[in-house]
N, C-alpha and C. Protein backbone atom coordinates (compact mmCIF):
# COMPACT_ATOMS: atom_id res chain seq x y z
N UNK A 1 4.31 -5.20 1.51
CA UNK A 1 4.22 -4.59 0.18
C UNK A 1 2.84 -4.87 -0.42
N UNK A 2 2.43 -3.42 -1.08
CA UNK A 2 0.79 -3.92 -1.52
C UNK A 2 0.87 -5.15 -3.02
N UNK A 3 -0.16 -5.40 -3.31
CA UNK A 3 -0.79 -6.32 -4.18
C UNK A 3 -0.96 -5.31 -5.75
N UNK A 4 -0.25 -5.66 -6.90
CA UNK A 4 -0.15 -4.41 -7.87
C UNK A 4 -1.38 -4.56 -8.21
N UNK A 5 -2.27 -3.49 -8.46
CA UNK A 5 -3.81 -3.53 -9.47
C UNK A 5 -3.82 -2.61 -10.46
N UNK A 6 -2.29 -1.85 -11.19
CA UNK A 6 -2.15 -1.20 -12.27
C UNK A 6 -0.98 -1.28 -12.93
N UNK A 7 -0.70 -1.43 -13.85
CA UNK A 7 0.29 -1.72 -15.20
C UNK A 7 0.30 -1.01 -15.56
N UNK A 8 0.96 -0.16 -15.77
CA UNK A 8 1.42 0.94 -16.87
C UNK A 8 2.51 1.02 -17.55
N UNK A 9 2.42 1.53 -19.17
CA UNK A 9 3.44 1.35 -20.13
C UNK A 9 3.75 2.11 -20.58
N UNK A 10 4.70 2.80 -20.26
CA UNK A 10 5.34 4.10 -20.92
C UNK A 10 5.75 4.29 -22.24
N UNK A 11 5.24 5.40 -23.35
CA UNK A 11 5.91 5.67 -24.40
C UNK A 11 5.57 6.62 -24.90
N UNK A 12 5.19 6.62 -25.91
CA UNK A 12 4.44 7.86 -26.72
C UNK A 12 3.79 7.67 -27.85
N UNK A 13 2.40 7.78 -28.18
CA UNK A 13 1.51 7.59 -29.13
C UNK A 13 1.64 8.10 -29.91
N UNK A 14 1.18 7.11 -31.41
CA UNK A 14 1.31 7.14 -32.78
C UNK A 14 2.27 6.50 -33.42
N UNK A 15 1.79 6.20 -35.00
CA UNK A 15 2.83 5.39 -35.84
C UNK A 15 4.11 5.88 -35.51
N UNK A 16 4.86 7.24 -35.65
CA UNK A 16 5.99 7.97 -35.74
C UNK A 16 7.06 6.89 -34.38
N UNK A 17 6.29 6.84 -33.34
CA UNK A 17 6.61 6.22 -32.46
C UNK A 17 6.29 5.14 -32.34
N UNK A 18 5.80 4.26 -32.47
CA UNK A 18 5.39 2.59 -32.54
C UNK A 18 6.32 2.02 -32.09
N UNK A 19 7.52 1.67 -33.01
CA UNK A 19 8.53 0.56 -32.47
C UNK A 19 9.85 0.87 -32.08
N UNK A 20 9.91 2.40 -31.64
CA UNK A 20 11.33 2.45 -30.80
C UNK A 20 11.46 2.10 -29.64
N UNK A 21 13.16 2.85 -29.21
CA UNK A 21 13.14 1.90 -28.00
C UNK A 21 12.38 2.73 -26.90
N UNK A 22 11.97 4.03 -27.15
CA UNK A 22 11.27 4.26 -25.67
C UNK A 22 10.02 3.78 -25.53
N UNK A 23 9.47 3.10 -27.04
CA UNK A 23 7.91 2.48 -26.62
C UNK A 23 8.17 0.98 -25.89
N UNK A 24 9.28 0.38 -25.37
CA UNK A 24 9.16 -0.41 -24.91
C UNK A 24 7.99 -0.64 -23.86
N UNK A 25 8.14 0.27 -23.03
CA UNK A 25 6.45 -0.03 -21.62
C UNK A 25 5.88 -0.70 -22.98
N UNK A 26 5.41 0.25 -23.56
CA UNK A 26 4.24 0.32 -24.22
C UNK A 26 3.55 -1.17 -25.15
N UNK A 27 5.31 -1.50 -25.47
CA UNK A 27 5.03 -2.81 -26.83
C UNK A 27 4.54 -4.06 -25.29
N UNK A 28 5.50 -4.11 -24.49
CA UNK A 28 5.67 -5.22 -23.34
C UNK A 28 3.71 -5.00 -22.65
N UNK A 29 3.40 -4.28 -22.31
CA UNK A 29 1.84 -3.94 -21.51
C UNK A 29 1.05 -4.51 -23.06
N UNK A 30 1.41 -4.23 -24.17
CA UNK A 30 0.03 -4.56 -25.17
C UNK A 30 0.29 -6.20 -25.11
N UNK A 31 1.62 -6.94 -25.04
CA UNK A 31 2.03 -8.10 -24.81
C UNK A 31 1.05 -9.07 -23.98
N UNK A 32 1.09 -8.38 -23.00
CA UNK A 32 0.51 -8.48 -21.64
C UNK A 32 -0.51 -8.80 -21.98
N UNK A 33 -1.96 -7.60 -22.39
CA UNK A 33 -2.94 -7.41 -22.46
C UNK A 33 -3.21 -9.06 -23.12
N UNK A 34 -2.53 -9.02 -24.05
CA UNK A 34 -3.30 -10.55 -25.36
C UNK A 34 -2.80 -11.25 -24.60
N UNK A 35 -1.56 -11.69 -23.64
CA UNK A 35 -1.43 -13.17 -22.54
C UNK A 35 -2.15 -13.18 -21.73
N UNK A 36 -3.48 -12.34 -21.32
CA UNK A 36 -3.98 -12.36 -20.05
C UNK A 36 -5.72 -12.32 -20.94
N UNK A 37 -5.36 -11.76 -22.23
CA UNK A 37 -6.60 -11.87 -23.27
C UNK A 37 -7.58 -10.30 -22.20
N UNK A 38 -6.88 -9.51 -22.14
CA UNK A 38 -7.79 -8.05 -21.85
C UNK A 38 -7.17 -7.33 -23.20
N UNK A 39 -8.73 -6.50 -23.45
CA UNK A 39 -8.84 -5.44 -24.56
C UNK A 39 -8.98 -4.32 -24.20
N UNK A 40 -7.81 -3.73 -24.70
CA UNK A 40 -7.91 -1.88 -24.90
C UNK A 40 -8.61 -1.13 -25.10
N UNK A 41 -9.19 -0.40 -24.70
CA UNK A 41 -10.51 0.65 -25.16
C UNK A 41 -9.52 2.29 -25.27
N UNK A 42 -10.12 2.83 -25.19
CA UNK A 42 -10.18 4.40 -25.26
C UNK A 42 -10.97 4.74 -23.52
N UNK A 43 -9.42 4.69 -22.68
CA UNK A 43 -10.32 5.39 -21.50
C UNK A 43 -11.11 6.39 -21.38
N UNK A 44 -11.67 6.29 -20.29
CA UNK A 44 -12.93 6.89 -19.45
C UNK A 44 -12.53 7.80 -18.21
N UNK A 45 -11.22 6.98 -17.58
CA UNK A 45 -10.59 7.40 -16.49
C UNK A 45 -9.38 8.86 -17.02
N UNK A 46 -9.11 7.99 -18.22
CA UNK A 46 -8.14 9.75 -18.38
C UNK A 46 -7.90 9.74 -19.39
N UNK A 47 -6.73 10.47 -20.30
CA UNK A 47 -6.38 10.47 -21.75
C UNK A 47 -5.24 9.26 -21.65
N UNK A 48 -6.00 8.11 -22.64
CA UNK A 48 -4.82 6.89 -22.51
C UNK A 48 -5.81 5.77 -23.05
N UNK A 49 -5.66 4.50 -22.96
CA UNK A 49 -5.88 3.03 -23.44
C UNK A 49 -5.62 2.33 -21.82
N UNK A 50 -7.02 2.02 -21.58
CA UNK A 50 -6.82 1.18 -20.52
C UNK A 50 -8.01 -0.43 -20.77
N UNK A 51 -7.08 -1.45 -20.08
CA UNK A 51 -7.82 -2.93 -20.46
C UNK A 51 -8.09 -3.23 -18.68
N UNK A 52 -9.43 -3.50 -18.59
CA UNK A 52 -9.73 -3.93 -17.34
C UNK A 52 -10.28 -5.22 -17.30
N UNK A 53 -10.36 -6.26 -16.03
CA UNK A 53 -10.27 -7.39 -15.89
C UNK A 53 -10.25 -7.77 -14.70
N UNK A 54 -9.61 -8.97 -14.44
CA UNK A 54 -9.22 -10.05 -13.48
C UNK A 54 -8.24 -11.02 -13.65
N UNK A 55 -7.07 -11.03 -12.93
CA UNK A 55 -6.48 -11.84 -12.87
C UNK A 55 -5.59 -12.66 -11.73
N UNK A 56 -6.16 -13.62 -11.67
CA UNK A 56 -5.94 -14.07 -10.27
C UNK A 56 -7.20 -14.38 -9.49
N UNK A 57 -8.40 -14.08 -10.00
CA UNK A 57 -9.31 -13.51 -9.24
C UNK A 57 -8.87 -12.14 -8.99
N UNK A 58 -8.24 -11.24 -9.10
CA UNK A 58 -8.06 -9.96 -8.68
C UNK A 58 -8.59 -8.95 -9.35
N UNK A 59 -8.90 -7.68 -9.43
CA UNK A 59 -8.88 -6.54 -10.15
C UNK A 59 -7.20 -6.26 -10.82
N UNK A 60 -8.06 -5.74 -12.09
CA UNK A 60 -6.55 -5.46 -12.86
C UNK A 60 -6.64 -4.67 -14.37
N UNK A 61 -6.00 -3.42 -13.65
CA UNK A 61 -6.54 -2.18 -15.08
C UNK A 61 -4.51 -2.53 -15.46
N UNK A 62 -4.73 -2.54 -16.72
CA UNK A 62 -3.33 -1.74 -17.46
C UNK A 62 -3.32 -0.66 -18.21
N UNK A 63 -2.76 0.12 -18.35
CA UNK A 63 -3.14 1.78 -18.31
C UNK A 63 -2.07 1.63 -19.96
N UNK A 64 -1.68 2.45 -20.79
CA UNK A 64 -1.01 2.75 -21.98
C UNK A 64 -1.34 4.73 -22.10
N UNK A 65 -0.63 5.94 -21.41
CA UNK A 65 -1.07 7.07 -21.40
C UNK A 65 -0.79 7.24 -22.92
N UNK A 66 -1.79 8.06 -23.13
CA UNK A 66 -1.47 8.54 -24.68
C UNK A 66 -1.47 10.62 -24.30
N UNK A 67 -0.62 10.94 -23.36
CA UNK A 67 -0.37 12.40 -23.25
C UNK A 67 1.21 12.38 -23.40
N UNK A 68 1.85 11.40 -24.03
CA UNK A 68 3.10 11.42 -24.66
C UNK A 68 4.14 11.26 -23.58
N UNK A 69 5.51 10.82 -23.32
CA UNK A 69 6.20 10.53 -22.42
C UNK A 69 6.62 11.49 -21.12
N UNK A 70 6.47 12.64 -21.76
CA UNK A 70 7.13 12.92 -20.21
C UNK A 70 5.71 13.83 -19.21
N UNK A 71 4.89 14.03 -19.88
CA UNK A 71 3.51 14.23 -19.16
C UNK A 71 2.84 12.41 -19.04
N UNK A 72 3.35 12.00 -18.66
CA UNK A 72 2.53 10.39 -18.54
C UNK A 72 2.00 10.24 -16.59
N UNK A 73 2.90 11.27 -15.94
CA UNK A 73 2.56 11.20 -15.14
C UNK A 73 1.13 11.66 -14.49
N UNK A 74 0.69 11.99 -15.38
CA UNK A 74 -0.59 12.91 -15.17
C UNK A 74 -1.75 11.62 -15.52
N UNK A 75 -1.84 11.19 -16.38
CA UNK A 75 -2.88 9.63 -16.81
C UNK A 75 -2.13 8.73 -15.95
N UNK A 76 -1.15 8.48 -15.17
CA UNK A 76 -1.32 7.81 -13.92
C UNK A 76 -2.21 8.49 -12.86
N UNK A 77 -1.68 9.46 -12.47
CA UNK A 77 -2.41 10.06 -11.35
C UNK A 77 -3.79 10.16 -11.19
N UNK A 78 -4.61 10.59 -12.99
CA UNK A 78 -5.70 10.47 -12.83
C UNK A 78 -6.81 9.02 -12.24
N UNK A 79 -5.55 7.68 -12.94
CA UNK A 79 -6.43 6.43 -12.78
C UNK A 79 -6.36 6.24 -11.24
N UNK A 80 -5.12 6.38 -10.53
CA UNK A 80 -4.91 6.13 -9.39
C UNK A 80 -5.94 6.85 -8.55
N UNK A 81 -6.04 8.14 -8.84
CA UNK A 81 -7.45 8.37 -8.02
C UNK A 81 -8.47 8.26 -8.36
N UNK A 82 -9.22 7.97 -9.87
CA UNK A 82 -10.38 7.21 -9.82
C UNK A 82 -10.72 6.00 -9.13
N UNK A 83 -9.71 5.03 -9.19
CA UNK A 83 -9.55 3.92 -8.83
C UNK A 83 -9.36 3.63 -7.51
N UNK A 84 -9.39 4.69 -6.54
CA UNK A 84 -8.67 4.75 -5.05
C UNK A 84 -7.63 3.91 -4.64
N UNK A 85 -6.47 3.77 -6.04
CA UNK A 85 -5.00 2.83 -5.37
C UNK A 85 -4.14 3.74 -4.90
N UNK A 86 -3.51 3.04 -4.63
CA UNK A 86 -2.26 4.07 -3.76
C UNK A 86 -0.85 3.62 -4.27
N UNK A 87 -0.23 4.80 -4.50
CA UNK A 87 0.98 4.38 -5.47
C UNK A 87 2.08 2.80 -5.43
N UNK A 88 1.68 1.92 -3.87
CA UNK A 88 2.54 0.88 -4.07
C UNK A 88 1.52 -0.27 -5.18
N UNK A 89 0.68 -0.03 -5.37
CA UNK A 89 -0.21 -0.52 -6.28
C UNK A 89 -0.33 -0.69 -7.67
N UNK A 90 0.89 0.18 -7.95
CA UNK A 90 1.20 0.44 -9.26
C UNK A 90 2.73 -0.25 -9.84
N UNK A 91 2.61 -0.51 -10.96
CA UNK A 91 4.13 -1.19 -11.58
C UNK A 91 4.43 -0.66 -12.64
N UNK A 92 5.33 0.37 -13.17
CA UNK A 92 5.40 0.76 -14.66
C UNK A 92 6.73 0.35 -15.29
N UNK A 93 6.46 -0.12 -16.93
CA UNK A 93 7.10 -0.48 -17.40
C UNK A 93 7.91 -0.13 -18.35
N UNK A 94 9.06 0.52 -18.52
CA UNK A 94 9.88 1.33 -19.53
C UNK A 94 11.40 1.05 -19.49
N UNK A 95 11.49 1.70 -20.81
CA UNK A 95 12.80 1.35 -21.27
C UNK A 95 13.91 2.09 -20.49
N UNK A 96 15.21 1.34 -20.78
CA UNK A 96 16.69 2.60 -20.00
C UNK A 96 17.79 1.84 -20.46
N UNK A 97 18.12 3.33 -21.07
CA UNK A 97 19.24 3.08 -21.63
C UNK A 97 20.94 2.69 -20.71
N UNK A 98 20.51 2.98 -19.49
CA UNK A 98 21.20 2.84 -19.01
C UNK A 98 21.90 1.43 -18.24
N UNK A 99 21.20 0.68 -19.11
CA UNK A 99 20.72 -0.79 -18.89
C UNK A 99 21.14 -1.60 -20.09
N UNK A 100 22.14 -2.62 -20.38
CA UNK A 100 22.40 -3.30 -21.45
C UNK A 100 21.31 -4.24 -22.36
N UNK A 101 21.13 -3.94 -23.61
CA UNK A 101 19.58 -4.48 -23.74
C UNK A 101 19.41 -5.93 -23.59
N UNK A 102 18.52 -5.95 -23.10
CA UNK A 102 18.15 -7.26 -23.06
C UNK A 102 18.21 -7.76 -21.57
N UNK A 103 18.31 -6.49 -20.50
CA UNK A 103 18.36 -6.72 -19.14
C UNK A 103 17.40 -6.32 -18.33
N UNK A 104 16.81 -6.56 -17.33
CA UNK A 104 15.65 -5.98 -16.82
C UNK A 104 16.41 -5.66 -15.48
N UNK A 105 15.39 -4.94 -14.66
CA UNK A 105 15.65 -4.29 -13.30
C UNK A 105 14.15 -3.72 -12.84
N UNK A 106 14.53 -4.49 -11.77
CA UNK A 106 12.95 -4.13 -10.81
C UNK A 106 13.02 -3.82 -9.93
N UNK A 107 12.32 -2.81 -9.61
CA UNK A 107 12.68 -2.14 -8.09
C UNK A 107 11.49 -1.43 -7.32
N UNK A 108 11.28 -1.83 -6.18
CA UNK A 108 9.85 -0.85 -5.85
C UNK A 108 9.64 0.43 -5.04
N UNK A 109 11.10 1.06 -5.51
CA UNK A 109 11.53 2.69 -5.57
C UNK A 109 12.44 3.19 -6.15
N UNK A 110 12.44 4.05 -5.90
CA UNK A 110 13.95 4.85 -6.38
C UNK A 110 13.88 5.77 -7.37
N UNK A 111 15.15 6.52 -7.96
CA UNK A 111 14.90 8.13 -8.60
C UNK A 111 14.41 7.55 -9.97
N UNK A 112 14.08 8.29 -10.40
CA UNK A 112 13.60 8.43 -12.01
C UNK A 112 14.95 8.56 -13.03
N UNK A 113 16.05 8.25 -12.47
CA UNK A 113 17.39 7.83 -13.07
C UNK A 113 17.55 8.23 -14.26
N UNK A 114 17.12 9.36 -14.86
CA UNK A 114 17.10 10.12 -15.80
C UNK A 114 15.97 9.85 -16.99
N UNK A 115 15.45 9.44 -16.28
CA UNK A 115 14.02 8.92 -17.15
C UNK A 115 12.72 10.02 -17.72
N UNK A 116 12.55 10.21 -18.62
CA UNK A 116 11.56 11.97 -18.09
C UNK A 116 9.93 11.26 -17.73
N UNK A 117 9.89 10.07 -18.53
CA UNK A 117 8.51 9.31 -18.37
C UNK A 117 8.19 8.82 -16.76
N UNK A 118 9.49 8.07 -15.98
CA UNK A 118 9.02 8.63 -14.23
C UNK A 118 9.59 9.64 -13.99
N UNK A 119 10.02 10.70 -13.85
CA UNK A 119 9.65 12.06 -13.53
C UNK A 119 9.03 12.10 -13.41
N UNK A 120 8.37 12.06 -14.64
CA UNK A 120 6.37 12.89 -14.58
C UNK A 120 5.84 11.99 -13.46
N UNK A 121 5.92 10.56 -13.38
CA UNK A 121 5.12 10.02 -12.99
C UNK A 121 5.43 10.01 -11.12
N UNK A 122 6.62 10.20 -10.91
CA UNK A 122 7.24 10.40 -9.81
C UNK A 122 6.48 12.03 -9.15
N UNK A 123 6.51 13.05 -10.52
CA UNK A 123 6.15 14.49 -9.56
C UNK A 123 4.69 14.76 -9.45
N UNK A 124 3.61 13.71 -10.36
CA UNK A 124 2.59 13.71 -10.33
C UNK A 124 2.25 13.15 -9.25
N UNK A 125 3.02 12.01 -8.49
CA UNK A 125 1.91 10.69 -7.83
C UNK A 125 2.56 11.72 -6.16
N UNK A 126 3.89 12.60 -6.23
CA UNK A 126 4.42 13.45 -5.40
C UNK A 126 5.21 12.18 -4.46
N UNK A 127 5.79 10.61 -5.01
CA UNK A 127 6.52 9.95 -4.22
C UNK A 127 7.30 9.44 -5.42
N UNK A 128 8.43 8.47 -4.92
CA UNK A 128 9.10 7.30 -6.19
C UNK A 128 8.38 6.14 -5.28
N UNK A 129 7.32 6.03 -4.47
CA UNK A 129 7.23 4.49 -4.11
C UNK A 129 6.62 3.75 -4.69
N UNK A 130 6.48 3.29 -6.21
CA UNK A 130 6.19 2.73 -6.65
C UNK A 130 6.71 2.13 -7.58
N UNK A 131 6.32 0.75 -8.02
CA UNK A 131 7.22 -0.73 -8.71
C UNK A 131 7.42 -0.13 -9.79
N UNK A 132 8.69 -0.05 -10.25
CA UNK A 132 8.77 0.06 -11.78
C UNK A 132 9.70 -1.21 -12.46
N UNK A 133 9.48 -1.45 -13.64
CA UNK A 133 10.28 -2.41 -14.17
C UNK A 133 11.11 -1.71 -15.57
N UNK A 134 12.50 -1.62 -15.38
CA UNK A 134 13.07 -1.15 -16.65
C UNK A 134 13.83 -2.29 -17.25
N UNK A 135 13.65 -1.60 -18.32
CA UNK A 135 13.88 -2.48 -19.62
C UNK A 135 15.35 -2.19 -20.54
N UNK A 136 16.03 -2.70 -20.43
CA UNK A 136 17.43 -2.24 -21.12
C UNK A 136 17.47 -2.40 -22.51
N UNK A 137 17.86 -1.09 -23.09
CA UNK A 137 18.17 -0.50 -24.40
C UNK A 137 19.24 -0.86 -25.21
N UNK A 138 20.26 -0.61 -23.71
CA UNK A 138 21.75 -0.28 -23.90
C UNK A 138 22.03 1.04 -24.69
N UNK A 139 23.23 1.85 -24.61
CA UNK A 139 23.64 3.13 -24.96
C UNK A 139 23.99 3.31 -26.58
N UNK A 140 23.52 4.69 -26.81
CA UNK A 140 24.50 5.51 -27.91
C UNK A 140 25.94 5.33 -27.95
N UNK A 141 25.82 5.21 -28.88
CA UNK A 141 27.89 5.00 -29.05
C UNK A 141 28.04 6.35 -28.88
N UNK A 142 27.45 7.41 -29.22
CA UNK A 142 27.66 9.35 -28.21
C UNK A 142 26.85 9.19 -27.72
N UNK A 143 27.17 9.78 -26.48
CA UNK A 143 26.28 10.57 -25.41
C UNK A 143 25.22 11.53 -25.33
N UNK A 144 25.77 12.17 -26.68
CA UNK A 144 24.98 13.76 -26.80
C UNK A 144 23.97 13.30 -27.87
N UNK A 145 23.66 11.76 -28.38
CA UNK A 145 22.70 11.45 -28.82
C UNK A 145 21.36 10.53 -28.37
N UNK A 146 21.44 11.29 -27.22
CA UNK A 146 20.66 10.00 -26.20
C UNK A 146 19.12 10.37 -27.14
N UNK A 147 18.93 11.44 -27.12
CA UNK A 147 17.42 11.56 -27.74
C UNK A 147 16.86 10.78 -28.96
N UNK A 148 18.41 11.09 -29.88
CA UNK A 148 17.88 10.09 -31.19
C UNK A 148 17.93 9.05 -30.89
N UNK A 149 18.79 8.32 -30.07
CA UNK A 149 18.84 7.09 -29.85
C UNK A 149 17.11 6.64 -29.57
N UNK A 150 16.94 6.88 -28.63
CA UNK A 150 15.99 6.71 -27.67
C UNK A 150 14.31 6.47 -28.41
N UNK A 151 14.42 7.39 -29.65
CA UNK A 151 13.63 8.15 -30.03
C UNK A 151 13.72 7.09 -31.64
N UNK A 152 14.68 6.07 -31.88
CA UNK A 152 14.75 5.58 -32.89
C UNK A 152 14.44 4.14 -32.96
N UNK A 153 14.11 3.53 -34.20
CA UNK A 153 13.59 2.23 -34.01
C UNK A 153 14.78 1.01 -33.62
N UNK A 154 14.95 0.16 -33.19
CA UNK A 154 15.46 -0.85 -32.88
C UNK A 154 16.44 -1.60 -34.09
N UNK A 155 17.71 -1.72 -33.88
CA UNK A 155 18.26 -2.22 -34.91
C UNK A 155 18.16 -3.67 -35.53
N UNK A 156 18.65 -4.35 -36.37
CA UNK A 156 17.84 -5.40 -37.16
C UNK A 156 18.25 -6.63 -36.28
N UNK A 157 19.80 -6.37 -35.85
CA UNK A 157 20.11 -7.20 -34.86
C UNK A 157 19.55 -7.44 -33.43
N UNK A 158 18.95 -6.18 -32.91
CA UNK A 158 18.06 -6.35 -31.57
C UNK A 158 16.59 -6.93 -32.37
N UNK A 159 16.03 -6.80 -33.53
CA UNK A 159 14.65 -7.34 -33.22
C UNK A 159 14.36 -8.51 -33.31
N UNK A 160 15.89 -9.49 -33.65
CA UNK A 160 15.86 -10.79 -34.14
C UNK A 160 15.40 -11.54 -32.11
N UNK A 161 15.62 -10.35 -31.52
CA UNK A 161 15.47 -11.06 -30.09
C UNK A 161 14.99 -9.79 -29.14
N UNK A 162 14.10 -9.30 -29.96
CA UNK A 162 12.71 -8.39 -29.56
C UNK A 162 11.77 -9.03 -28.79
N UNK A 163 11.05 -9.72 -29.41
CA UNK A 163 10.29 -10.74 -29.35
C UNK A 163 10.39 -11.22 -27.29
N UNK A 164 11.51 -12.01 -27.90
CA UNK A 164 11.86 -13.11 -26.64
C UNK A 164 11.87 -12.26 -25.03
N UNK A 165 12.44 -10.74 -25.38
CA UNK A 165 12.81 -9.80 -24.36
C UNK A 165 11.58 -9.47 -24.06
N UNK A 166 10.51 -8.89 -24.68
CA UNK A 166 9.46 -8.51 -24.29
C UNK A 166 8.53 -9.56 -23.68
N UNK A 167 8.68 -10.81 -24.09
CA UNK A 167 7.92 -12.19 -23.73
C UNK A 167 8.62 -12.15 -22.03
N UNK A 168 9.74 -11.81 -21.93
CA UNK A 168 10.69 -12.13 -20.40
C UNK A 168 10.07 -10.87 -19.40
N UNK A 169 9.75 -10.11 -20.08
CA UNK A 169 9.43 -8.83 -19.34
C UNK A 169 7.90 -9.03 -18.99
N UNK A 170 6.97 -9.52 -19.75
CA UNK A 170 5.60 -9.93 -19.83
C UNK A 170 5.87 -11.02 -18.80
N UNK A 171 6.25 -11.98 -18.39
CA UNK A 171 6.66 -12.60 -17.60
C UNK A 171 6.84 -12.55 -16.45
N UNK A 172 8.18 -11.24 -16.01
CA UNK A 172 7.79 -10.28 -14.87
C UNK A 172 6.90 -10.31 -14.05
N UNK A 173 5.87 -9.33 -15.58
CA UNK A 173 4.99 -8.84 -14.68
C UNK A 173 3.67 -9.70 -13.96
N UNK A 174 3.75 -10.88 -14.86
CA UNK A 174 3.07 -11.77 -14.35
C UNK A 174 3.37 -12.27 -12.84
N UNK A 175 4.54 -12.51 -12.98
CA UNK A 175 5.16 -13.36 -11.27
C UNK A 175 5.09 -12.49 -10.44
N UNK A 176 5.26 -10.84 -10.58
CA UNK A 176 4.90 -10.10 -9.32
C UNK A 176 3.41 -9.91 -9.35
N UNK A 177 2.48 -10.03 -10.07
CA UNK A 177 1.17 -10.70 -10.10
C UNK A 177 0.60 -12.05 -9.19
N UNK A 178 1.57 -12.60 -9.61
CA UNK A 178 1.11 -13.91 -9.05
C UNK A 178 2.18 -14.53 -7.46
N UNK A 179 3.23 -14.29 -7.55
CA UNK A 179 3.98 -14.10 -6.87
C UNK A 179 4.74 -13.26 -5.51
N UNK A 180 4.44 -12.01 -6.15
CA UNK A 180 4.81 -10.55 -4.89
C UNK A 180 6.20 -10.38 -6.09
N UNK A 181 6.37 -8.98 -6.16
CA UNK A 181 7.56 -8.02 -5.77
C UNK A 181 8.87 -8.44 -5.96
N UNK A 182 8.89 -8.99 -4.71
CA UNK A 182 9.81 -9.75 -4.09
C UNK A 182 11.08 -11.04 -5.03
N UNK A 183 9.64 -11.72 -4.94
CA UNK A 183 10.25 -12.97 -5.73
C UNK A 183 10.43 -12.65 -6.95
N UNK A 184 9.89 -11.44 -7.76
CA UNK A 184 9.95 -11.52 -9.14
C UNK A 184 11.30 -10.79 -9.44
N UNK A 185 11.77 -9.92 -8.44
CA UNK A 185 13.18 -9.05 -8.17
C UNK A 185 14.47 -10.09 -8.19
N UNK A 186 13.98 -11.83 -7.23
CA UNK A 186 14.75 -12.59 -7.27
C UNK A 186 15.11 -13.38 -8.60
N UNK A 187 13.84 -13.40 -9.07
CA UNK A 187 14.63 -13.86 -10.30
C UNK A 187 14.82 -13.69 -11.84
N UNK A 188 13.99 -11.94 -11.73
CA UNK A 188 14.45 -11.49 -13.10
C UNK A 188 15.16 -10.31 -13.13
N UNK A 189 15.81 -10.01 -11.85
CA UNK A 189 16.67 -8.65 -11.80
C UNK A 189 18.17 -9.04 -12.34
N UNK A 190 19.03 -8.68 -13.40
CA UNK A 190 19.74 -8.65 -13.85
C UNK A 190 20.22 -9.53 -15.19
N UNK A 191 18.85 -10.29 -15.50
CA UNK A 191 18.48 -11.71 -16.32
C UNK A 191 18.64 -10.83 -17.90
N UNK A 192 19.24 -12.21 -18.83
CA UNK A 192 18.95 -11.65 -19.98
C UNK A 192 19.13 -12.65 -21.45
């Protein structure tokens, strides 16, 4: 399994969107950025916020697309080929509702499980082989409100342990950083 040299955080740019639950990638990667102390610019490589660096001694861009969630796959694709990585190189980080909050799941394939943010990123890169880390929401009490849900800010009772979830997820991504894949699957896949 390759060595990750891109982070990416799925959501969608602007205040309107800031602190719901689909900006999770998004809140967890800016997390990131200040524990590892890299600063955001206004990419070069595509439409998005990317922080470049070293960590580990390694190369290490984290990407934030700002072409809104379900075109995100396109500001991956672009960095990935500026950058000449190849999709196992990559780890993205987003929310799912299909996931009780406060649970993570890591996996370094598989469908876009109704996600539209990997879709894109799945029909852009033209594989699923790449690491993603989801982030549990937990569900709409209806079904037929997945959008508002999704699309709404966090209730008063989840943000009292916002914080701690995004710190566990920042965490993650560190140990498959420092660690591999592997081991970080062992011990933060189903944690909460």
């Amino acid at each position: 399994m390759s060595e990750i040299r891109l982070i990416v955080g799925l959501g969608n740019p602007g205040r309107d969107y800031e602190y719901t639950r689909h900006n999770l990638g998004f809140l967890t990667v800016q997390r990131l950025a200040e524990k590892i102390k890299l600063k955001f610019v206004l990419s070069s490589l595509t439409n998005g916020l990317t922080a470049e660096g070293t960590y580990e001694d390694k190369a290490l861009c984290l990407l934030i697309p700002m072409t809104y969630m379900n075109n995100s796959g396109a500001a991956v694709h672009q960095v990935l080929s500026k950058k000449k990585l190849s999709p196992e190189e990559v780890l993205v980080v987003c929310d799912d509702f299909h996931l009780d909050f406060r649970r993570l799941r890591l996996r370094s394939k598989g469908s876009d499980g109704g996600h539209n943010g990997l879709k894109s990123v799945i029909q852009c890169l033209g594989t699923d082989q790449f690491v993603r880390l989801r982030m549990g929401i937990g569900q709409p009490a209806d079904k037929k409100d997945v959008i508002d849900y999704v699309l709404d800010e966090f209730k008063k009772t989840e943000k009292v342990r916002l914080g701690t979830f995004i710190d566990q997820a920042v965490s993650c991504c560190l140990l498959c950083l420092e660690g591999g894949v592997r081991r970080a699957m062992d011990q933060y896949n189903g944690t909460n």
